[in-house]
C-alpha atoms as a PDB file:
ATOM      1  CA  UNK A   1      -8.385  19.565 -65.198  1.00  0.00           C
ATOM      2  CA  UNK A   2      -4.729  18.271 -64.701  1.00  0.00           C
ATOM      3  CA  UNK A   3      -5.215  15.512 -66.525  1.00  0.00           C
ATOM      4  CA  UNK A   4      -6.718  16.752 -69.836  1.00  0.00           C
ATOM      5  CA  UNK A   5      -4.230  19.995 -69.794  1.00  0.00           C
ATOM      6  CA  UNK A   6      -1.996  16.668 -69.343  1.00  0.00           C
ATOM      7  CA  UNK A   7      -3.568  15.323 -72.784  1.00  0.00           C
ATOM      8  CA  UNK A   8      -3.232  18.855 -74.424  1.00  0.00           C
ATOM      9  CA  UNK A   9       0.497  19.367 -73.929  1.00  0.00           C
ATOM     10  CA  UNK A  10       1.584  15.994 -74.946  1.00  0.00           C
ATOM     11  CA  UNK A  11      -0.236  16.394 -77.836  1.00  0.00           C
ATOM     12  CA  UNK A  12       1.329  20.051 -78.702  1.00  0.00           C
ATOM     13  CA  UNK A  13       4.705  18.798 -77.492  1.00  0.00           C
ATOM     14  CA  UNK A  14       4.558  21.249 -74.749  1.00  0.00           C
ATOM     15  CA  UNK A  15       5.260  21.404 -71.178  1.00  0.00           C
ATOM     16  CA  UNK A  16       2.196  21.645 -68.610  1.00  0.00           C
ATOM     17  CA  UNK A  17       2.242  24.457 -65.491  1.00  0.00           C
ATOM     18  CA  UNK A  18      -0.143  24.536 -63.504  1.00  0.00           C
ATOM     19  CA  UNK A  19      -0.661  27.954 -60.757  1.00  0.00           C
ATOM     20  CA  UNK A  20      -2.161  26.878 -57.378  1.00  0.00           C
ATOM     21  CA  UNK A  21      -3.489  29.756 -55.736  1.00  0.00           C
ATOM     22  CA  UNK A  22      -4.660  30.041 -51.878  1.00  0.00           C
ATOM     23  CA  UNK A  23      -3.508  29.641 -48.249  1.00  0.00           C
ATOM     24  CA  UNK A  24      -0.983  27.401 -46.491  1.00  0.00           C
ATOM     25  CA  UNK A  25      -1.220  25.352 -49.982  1.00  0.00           C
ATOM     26  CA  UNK A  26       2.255  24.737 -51.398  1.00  0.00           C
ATOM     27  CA  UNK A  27       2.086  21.421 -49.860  1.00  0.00           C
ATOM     28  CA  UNK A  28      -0.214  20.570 -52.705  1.00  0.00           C
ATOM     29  CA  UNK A  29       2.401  21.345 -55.379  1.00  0.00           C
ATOM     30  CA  UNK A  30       3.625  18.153 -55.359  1.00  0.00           C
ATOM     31  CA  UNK A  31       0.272  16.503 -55.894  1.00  0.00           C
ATOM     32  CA  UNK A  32      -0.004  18.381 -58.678  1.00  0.00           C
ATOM     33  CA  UNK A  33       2.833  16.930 -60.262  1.00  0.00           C
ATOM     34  CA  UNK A  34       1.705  13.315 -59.615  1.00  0.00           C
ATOM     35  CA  UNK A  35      -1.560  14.109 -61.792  1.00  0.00           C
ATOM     36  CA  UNK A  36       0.466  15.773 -64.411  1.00  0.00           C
ATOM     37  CA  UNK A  37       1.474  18.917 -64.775  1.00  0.00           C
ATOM     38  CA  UNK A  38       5.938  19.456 -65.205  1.00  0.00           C
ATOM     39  CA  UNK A  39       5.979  22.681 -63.063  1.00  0.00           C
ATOM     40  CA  UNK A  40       3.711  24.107 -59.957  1.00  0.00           C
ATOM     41  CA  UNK A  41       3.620  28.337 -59.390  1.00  0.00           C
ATOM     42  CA  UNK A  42       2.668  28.385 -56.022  1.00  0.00           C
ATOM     43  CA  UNK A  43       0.867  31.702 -55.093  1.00  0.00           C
ATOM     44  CA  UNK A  44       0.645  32.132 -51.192  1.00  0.00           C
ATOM     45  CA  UNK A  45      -2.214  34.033 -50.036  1.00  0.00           C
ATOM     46  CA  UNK A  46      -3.549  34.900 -46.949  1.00  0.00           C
ATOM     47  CA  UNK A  47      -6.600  36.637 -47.742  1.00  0.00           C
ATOM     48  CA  UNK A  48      -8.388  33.179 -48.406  1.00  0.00           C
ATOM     49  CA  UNK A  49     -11.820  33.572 -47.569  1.00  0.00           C
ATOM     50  CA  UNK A  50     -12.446  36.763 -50.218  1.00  0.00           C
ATOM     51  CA  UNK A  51     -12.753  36.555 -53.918  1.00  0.00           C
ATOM     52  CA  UNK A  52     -11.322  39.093 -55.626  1.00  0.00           C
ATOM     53  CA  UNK A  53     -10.248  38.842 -59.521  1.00  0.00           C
ATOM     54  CA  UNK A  54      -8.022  41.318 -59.533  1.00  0.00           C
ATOM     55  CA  UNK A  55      -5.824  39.797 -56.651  1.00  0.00           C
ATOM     56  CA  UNK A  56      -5.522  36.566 -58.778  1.00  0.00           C
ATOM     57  CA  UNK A  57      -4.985  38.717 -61.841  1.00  0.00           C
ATOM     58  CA  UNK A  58      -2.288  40.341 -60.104  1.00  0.00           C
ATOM     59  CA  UNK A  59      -0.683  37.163 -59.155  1.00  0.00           C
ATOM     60  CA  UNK A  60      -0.666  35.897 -62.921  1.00  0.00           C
ATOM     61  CA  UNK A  61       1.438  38.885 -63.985  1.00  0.00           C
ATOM     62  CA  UNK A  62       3.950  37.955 -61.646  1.00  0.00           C
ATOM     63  CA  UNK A  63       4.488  34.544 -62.814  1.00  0.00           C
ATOM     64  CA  UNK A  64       4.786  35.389 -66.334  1.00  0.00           C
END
């Protein structure tokens, strides 16, 4: 998905975030940036093993 939002932004001129969301993962951010995106939010979350949409909607209104 990186790599098309990738595709997207160029085309609009824009710049590409991308939000990585679960446990011990900020280590991935930089990944991340190798396929593409400018900017990693990094949301740290120890409750990894339950989904829950409104603790990942939660985390999107912080990073706003």
């Amino acid at each position: 998905m990186i790599r098309k939002g990738r595709e997207i932004a160029d085309k609009l001129g824009e710049k590409l975030t991308a939000v990585l969301v679960g446990y011990n993962v900020e280590n991935k951010a930089e990944e991340l940036i190798h396929y593409g995106a400018d900017h990693v939010i990094v949301v740290e979350m120890k409750i990894r093993h339950i989904y829950d949409k409104t603790i990942y909607k939660g985390a999107f209104k912080f990073s706003k």
